[in-house]
PDB file of N, CA and C in Angstrom:
ATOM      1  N   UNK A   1      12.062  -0.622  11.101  1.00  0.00           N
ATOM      2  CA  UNK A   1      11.419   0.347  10.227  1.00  0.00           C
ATOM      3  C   UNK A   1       9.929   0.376  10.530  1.00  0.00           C
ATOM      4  N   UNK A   2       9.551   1.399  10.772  1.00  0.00           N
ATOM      5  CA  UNK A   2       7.934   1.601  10.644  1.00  0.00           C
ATOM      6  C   UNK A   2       7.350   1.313   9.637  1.00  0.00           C
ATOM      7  N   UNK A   3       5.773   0.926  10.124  1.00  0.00           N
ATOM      8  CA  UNK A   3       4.982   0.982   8.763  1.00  0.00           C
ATOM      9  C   UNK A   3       4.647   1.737   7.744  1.00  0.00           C
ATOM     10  N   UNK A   4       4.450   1.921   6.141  1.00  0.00           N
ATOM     11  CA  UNK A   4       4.605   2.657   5.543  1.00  0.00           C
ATOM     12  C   UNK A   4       3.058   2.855   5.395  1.00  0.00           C
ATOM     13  N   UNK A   5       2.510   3.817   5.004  1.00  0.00           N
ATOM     14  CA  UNK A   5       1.128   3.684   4.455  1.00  0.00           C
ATOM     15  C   UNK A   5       1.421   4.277   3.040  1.00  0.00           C
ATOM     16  N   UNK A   6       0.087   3.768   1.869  1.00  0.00           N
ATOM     17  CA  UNK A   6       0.031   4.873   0.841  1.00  0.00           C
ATOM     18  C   UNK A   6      -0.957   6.102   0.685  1.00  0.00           C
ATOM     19  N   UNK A   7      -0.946   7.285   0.426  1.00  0.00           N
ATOM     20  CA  UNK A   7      -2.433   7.531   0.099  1.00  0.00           C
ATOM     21  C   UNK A   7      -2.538   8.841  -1.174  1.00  0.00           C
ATOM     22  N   UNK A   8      -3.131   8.800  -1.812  1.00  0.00           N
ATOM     23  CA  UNK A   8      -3.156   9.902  -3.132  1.00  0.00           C
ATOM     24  C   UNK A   8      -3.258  11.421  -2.564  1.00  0.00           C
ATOM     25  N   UNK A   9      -2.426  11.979  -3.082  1.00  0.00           N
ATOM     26  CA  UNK A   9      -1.979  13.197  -3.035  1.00  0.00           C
ATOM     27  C   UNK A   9      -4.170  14.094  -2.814  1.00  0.00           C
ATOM     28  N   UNK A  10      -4.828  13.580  -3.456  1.00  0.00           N
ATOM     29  CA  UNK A  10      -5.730  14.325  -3.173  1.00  0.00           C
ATOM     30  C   UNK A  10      -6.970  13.661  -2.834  1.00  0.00           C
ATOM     31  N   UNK A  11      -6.673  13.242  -1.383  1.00  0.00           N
ATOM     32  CA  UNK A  11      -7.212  12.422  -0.160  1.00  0.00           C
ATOM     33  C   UNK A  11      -6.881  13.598   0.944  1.00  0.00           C
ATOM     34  N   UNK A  12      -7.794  13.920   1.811  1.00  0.00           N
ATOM     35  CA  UNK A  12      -7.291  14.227   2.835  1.00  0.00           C
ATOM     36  C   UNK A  12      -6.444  13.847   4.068  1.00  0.00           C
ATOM     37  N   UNK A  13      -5.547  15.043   4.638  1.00  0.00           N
ATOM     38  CA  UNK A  13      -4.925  14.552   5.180  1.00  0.00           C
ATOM     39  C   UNK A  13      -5.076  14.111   6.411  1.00  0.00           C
ATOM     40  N   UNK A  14      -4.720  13.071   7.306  1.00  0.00           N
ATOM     41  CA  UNK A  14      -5.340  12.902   8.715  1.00  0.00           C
ATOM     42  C   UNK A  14      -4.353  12.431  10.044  1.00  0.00           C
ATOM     43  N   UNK A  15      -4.505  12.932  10.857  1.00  0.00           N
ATOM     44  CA  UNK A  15      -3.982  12.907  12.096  1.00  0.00           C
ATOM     45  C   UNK A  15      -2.725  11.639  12.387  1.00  0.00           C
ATOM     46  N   UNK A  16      -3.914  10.595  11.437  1.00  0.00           N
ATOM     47  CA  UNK A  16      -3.070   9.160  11.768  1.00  0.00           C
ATOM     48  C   UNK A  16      -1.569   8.927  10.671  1.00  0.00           C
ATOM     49  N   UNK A  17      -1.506   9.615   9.761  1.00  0.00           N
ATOM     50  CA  UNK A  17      -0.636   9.580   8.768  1.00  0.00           C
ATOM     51  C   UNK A  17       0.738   9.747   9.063  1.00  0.00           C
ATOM     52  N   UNK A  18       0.591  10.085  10.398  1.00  0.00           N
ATOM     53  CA  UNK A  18       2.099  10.652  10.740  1.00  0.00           C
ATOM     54  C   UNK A  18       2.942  11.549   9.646  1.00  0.00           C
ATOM     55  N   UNK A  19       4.116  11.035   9.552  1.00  0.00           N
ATOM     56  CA  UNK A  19       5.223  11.934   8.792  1.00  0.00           C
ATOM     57  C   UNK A  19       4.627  11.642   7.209  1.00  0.00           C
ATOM     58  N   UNK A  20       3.899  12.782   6.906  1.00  0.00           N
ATOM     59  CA  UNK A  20       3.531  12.482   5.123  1.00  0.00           C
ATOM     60  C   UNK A  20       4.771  13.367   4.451  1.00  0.00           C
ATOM     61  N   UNK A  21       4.892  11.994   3.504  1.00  0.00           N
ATOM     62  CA  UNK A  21       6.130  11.820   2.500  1.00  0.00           C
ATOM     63  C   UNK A  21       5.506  12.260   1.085  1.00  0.00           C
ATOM     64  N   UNK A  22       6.169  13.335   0.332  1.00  0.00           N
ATOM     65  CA  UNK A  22       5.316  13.215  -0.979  1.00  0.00           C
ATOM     66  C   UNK A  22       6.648  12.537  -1.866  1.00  0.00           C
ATOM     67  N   UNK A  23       6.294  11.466  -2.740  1.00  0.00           N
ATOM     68  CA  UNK A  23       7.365  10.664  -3.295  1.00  0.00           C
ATOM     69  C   UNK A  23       7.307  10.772  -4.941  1.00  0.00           C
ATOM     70  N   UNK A  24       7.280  12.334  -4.800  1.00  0.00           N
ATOM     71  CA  UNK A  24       6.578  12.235  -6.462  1.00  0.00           C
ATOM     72  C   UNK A  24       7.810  13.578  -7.214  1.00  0.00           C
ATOM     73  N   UNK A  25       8.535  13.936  -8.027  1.00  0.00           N
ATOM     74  CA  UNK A  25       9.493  14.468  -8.680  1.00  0.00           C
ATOM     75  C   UNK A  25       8.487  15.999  -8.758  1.00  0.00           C
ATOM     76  N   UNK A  26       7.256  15.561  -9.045  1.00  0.00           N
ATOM     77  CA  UNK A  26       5.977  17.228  -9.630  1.00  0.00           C
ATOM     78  C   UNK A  26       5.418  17.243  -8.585  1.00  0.00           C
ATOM     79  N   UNK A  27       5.077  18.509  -8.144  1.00  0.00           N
ATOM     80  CA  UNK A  27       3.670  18.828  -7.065  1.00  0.00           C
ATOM     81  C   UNK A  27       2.584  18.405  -8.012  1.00  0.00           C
ATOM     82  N   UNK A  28       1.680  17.725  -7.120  1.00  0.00           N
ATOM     83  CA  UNK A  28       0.586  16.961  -7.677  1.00  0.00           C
ATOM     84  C   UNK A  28      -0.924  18.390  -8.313  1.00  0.00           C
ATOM     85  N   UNK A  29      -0.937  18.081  -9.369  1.00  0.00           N
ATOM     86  CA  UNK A  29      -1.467  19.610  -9.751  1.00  0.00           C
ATOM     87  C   UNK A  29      -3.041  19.274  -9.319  1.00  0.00           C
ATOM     88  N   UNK A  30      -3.452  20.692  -8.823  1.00  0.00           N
ATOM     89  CA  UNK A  30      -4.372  21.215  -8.461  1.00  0.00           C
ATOM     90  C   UNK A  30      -4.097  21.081  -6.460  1.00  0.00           C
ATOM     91  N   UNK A  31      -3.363  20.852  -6.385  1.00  0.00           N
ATOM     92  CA  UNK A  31      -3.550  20.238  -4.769  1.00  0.00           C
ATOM     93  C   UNK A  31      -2.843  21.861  -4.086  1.00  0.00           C
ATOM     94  N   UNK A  32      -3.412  22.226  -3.179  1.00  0.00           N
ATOM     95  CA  UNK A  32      -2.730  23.331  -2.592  1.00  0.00           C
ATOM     96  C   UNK A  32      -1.604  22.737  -1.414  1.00  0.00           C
ATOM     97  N   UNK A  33      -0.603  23.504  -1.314  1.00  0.00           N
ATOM     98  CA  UNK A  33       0.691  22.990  -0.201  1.00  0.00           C
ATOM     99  C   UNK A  33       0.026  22.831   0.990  1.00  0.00           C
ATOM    100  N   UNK A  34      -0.572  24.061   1.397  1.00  0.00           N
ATOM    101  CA  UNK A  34      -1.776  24.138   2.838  1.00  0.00           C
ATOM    102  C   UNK A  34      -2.203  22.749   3.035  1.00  0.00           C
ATOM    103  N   UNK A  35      -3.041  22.469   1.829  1.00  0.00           N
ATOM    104  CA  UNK A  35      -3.888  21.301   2.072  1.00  0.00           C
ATOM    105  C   UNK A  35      -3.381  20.150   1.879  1.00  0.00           C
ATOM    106  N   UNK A  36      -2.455  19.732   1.453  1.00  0.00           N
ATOM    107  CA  UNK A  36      -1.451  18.506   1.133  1.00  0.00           C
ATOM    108  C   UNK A  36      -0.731  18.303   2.522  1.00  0.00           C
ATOM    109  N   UNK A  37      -0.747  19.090   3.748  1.00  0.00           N
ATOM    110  CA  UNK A  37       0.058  19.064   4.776  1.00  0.00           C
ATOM    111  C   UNK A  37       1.589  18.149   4.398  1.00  0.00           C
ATOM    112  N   UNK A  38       2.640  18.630   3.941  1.00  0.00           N
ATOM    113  CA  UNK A  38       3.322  17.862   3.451  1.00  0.00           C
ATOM    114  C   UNK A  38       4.398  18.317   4.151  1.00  0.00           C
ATOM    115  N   UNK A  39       5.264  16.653   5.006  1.00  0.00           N
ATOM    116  CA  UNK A  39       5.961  17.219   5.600  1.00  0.00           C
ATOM    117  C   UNK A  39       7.163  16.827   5.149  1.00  0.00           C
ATOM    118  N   UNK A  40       7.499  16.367   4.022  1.00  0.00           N
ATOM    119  CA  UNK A  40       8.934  16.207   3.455  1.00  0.00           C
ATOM    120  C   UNK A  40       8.753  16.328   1.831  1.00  0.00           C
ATOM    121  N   UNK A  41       9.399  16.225   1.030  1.00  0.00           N
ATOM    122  CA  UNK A  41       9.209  16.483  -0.603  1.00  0.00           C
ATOM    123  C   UNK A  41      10.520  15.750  -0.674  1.00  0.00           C
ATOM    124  N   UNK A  42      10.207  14.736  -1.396  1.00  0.00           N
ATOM    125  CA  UNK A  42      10.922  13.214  -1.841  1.00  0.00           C
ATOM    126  C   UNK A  42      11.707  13.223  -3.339  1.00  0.00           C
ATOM    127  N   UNK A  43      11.885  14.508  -3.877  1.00  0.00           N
ATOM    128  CA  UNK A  43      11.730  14.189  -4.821  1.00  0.00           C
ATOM    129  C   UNK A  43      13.063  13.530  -5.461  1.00  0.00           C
ATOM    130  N   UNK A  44      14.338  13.435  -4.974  1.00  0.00           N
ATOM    131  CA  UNK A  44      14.995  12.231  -5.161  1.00  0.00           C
ATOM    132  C   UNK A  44      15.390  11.036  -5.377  1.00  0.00           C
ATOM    133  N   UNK A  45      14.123  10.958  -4.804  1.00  0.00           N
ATOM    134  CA  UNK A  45      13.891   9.255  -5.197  1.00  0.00           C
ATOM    135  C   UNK A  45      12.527   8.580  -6.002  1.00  0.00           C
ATOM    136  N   UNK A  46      12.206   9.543  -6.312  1.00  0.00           N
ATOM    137  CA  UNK A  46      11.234   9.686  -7.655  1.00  0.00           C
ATOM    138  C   UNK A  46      11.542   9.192  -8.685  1.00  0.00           C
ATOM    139  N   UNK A  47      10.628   8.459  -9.551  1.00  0.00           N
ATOM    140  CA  UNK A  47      11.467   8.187 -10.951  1.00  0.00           C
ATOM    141  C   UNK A  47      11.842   9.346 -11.914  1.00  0.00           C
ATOM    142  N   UNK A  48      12.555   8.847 -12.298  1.00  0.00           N
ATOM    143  CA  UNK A  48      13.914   9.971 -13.349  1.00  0.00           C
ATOM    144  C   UNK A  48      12.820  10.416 -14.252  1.00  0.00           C
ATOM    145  N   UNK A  49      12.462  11.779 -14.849  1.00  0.00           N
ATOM    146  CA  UNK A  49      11.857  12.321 -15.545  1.00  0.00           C
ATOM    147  C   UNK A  49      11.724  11.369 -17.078  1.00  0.00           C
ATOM    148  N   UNK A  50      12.669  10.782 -17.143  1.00  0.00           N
ATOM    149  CA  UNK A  50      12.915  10.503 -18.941  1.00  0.00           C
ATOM    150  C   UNK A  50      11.834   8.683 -18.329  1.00  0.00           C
ATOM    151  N   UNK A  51      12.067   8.137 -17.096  1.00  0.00           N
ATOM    152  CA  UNK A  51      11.094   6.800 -16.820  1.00  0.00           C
ATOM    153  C   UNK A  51       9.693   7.421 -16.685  1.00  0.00           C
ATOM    154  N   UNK A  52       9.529   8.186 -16.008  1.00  0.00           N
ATOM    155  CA  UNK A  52       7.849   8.467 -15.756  1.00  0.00           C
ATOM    156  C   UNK A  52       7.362   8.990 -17.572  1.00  0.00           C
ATOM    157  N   UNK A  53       8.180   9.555 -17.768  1.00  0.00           N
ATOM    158  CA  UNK A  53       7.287  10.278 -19.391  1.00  0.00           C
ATOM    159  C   UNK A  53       7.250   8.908 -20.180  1.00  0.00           C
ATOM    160  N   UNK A  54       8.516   7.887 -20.044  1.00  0.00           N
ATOM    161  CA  UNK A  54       8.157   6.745 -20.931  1.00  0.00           C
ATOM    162  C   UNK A  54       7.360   5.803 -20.324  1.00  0.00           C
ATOM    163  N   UNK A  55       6.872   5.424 -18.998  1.00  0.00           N
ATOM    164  CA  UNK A  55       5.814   4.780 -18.726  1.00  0.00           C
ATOM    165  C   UNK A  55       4.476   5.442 -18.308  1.00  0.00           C
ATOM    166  N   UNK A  56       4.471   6.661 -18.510  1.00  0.00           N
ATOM    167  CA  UNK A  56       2.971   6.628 -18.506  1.00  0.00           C
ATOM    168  C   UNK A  56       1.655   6.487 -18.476  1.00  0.00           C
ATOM    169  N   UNK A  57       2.190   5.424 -17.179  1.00  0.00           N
ATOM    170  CA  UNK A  57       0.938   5.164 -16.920  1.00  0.00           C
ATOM    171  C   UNK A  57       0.068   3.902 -17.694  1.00  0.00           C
ATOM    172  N   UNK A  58       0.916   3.363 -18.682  1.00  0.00           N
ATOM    173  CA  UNK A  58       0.311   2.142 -20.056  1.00  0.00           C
ATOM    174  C   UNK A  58       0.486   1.211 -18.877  1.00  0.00           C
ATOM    175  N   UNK A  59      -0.586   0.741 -17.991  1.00  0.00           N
ATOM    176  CA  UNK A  59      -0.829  -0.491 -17.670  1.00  0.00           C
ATOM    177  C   UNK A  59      -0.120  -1.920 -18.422  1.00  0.00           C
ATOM    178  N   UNK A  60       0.235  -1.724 -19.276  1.00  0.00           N
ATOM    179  CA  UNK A  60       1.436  -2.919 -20.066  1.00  0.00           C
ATOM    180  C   UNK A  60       2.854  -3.135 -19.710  1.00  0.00           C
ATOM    181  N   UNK A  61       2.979  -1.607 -19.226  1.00  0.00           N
ATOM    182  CA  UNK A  61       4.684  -1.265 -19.370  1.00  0.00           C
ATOM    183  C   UNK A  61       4.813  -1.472 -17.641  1.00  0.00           C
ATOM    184  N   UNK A  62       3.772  -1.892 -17.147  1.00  0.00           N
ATOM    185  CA  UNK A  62       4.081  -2.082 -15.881  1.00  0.00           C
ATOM    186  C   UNK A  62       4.965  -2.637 -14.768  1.00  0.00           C
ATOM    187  N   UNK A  63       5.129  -4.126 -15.423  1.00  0.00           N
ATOM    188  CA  UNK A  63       6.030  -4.926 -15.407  1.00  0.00           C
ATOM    189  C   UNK A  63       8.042  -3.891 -15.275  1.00  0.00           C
ATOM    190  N   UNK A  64       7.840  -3.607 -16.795  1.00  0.00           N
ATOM    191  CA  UNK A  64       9.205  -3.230 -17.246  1.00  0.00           C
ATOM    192  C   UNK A  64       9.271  -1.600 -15.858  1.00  0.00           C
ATOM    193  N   UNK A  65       8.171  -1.131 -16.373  1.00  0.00           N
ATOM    194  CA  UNK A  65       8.506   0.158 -14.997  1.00  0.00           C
ATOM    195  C   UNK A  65       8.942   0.132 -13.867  1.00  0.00           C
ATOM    196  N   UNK A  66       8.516  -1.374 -13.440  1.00  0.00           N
ATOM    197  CA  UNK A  66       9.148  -1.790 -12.329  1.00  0.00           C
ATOM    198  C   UNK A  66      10.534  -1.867 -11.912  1.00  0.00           C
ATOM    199  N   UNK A  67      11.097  -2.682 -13.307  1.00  0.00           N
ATOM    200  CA  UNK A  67      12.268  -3.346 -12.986  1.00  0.00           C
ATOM    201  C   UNK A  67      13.213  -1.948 -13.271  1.00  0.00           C
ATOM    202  N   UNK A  68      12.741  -1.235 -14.267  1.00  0.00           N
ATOM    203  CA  UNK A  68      13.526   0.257 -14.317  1.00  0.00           C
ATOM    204  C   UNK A  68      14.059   0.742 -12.632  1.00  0.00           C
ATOM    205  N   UNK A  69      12.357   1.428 -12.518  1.00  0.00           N
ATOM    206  CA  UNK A  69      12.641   2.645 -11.389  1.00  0.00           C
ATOM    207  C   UNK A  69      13.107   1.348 -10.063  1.00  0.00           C
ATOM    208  N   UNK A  70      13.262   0.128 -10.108  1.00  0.00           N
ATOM    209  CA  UNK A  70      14.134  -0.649  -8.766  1.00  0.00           C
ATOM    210  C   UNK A  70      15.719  -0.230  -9.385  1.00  0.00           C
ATOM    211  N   UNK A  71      15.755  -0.423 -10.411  1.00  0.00           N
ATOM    212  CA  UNK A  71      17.391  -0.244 -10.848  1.00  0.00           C
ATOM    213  C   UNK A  71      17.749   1.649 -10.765  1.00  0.00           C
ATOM    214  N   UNK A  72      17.130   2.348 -10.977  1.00  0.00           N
ATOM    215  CA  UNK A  72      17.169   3.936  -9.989  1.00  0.00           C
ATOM    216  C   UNK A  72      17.503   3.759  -8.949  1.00  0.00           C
ATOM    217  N   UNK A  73      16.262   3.058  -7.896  1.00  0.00           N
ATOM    218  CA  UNK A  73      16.609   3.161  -6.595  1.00  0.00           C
ATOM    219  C   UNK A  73      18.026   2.462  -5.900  1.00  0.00           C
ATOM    220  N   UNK A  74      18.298   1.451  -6.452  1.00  0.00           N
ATOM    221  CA  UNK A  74      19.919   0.623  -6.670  1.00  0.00           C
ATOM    222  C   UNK A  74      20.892   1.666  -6.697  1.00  0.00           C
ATOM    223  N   UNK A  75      20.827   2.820  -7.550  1.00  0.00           N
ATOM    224  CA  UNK A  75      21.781   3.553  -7.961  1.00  0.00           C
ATOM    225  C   UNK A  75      21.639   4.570  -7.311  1.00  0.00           C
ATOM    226  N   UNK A  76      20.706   4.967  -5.961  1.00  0.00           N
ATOM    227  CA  UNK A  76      20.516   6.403  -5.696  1.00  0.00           C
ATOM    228  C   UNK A  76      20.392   5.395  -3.826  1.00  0.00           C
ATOM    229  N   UNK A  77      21.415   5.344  -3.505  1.00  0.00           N
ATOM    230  CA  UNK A  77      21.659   4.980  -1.982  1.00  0.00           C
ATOM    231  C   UNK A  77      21.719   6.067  -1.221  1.00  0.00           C
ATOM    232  N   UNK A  78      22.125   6.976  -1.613  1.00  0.00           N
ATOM    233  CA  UNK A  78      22.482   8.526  -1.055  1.00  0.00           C
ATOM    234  C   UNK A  78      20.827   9.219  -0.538  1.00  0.00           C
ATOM    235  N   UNK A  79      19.903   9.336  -1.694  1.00  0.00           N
ATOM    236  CA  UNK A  79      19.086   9.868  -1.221  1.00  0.00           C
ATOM    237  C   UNK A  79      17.821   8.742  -0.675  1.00  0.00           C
ATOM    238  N   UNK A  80      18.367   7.796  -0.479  1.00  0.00           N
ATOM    239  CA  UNK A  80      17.196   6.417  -0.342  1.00  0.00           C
ATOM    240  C   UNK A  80      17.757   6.250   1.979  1.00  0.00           C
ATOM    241  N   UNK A  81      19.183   6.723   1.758  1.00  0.00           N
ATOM    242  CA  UNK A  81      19.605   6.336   3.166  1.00  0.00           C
ATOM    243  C   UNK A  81      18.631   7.501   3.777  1.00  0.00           C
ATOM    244  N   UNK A  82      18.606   9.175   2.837  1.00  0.00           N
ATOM    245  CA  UNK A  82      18.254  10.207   4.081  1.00  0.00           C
ATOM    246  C   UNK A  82      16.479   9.976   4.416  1.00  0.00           C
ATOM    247  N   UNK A  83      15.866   8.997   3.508  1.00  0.00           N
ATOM    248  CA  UNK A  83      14.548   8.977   3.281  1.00  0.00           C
ATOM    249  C   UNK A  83      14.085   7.729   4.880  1.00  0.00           C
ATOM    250  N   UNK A  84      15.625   7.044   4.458  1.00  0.00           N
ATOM    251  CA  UNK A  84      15.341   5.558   5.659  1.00  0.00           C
ATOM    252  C   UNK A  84      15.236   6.279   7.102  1.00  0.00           C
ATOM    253  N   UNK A  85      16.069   6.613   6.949  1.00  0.00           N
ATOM    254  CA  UNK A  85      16.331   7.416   8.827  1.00  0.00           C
ATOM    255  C   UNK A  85      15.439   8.151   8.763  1.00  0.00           C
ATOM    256  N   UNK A  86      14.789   9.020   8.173  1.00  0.00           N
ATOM    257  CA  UNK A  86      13.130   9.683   8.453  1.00  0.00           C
ATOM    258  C   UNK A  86      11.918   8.611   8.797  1.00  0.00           C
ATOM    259  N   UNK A  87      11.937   7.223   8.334  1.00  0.00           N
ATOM    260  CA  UNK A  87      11.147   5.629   8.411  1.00  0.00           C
ATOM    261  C   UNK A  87      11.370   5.803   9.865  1.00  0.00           C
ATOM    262  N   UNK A  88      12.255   5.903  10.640  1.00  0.00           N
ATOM    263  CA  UNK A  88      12.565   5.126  11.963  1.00  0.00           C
ATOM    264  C   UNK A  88      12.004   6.131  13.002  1.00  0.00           C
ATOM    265  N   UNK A  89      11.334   7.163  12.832  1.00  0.00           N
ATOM    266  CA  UNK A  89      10.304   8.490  13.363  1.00  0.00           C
ATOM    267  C   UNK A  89       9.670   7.744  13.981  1.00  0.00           C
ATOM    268  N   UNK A  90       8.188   7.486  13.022  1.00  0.00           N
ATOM    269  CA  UNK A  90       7.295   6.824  13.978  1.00  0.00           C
ATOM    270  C   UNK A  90       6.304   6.425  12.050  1.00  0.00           C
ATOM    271  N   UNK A  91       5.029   6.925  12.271  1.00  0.00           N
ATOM    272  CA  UNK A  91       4.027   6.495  11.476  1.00  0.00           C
ATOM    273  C   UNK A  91       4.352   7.207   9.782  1.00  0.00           C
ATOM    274  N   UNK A  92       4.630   6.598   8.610  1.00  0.00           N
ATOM    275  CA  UNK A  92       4.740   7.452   7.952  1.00  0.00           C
ATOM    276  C   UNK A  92       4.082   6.923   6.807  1.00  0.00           C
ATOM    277  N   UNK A  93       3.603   8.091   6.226  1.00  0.00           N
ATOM    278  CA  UNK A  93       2.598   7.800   4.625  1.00  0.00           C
ATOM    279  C   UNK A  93       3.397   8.775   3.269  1.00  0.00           C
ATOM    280  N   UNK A  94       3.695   7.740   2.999  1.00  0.00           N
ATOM    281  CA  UNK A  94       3.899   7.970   1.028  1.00  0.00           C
ATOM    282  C   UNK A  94       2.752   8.673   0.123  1.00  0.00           C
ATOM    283  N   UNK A  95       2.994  10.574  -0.114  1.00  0.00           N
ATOM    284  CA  UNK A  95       1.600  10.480  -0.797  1.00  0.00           C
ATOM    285  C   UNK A  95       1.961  10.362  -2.552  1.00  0.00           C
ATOM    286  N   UNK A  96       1.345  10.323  -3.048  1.00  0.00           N
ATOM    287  CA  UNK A  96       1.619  10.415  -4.350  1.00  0.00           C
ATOM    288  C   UNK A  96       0.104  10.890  -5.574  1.00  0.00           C
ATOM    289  N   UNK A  97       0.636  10.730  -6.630  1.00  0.00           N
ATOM    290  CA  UNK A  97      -0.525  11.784  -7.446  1.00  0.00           C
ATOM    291  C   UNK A  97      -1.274  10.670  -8.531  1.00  0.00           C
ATOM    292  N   UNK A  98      -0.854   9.857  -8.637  1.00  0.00           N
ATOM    293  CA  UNK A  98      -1.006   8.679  -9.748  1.00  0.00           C
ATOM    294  C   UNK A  98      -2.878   8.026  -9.133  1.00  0.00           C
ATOM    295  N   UNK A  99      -3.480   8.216 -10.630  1.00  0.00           N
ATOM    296  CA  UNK A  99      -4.897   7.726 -10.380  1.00  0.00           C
ATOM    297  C   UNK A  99      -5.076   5.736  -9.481  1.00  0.00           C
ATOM    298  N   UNK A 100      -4.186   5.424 -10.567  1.00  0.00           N
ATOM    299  CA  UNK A 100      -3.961   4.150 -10.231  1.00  0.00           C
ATOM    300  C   UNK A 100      -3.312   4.181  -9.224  1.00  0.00           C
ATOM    301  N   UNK A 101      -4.035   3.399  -7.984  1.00  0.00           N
ATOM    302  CA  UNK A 101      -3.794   3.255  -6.683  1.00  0.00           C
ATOM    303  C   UNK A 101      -2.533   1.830  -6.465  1.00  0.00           C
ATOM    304  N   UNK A 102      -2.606   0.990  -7.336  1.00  0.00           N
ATOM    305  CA  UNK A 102      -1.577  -0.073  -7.420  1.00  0.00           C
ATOM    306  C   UNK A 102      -0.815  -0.439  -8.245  1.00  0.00           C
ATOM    307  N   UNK A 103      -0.396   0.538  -9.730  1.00  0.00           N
ATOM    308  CA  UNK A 103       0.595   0.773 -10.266  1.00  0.00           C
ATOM    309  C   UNK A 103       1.202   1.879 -10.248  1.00  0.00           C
ATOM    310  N   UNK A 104       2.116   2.087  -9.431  1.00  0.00           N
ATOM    311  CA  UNK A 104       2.359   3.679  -9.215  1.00  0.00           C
ATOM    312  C   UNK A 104       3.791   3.273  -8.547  1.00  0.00           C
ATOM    313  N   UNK A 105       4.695   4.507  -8.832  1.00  0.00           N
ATOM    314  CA  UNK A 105       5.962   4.320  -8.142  1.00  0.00           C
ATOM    315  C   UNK A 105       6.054   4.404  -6.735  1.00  0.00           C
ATOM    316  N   UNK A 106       4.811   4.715  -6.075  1.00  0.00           N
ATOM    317  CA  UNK A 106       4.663   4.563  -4.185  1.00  0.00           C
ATOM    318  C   UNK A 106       5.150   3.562  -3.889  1.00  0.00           C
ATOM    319  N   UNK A 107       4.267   2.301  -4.783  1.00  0.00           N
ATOM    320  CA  UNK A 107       4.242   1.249  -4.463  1.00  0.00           C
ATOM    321  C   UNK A 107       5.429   0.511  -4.349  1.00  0.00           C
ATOM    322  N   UNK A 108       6.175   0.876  -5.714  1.00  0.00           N
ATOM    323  CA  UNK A 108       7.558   0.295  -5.845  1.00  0.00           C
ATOM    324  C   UNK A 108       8.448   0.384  -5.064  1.00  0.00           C
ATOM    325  N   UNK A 109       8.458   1.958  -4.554  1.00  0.00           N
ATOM    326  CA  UNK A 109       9.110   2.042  -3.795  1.00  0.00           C
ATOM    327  C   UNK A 109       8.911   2.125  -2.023  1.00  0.00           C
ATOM    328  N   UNK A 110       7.985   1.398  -1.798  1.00  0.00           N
ATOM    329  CA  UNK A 110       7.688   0.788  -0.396  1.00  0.00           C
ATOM    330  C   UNK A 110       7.863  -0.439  -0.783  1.00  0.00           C
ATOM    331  N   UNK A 111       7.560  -1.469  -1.824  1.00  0.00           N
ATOM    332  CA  UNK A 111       7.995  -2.514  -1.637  1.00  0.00           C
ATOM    333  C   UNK A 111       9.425  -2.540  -1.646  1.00  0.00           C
ATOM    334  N   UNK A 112      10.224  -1.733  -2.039  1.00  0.00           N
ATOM    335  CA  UNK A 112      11.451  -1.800  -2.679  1.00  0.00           C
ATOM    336  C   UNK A 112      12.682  -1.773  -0.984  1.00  0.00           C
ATOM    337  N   UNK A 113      11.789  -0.794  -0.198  1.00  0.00           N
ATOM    338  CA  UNK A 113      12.359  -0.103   1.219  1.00  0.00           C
ATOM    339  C   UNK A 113      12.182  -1.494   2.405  1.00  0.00           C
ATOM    340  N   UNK A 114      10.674  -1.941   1.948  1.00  0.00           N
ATOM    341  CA  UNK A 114      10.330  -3.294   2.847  1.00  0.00           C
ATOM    342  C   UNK A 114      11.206  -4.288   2.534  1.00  0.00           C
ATOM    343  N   UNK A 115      11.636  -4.582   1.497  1.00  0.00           N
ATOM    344  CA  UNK A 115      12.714  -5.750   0.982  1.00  0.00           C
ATOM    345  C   UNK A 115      14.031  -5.467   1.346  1.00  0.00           C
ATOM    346  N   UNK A 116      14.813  -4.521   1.606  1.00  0.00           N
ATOM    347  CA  UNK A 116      16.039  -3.543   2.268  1.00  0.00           C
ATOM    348  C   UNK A 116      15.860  -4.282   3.688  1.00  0.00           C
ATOM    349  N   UNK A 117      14.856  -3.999   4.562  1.00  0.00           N
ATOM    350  CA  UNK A 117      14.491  -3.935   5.779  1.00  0.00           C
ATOM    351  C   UNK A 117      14.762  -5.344   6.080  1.00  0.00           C
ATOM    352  N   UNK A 118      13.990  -6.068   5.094  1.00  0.00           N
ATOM    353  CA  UNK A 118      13.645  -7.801   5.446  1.00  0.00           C
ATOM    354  C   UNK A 118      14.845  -8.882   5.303  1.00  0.00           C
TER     355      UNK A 118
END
């Protein structure tokens, strides 16, 4: 598996990013498609509408958000296999929309893909 990178939906995009993944269920608002260069839309393996509205982002619930959206990804092999075989390309970046750069479901779910791998 290739390396994953992360980077926020409204960062520019750059040459080195290879295959950008957006891993997010919403288009990240205000971001234009043009400018997001986005070359896949993930939204399958996103957390389930009813997990993202109940963790919101509360730095507390962090922990528990975790162990949720890993038990999603457990249950969604189908769209987690078509996401893997896009990994084995070459360079690919996870973008996502979340302010917080290290609680965010990117994260989870690159650690979640690296632990599969390992």
């Amino acid at each position: 598996m290739t390396t994953i990178r992360l980077k926020r939906a409204y960062e520019a995009a750059a040459p080195g990013d290879g295959l950008r993944v957006l891993v997010e269920r919403l288009w990240p608002r205000g971001v234009a498609k043009q400018q997001a260069r986005i070359d896949l839309w993930a939204k399958d393996v996103a957390p389930s509408t009813e997990l993202r509205r109940w963790y919101a982002h509360e730095p507390e619930r962090w922990p528990e958000f975790k162990r949720r959206y890993r038990a999603e990804l457990k249950g969604n092999a189908e769209a987690l296999k078509g996401l893997r075989d896009q990994l084995e390309v070459g360079p690919v970046t996870f973008v996502f929309a979340a302010r917080d750069e290290a609680r965010n479901s990117a994260v989870v779910l690159k650690q979640y893909l690296e632990q599969l791998e390992g």
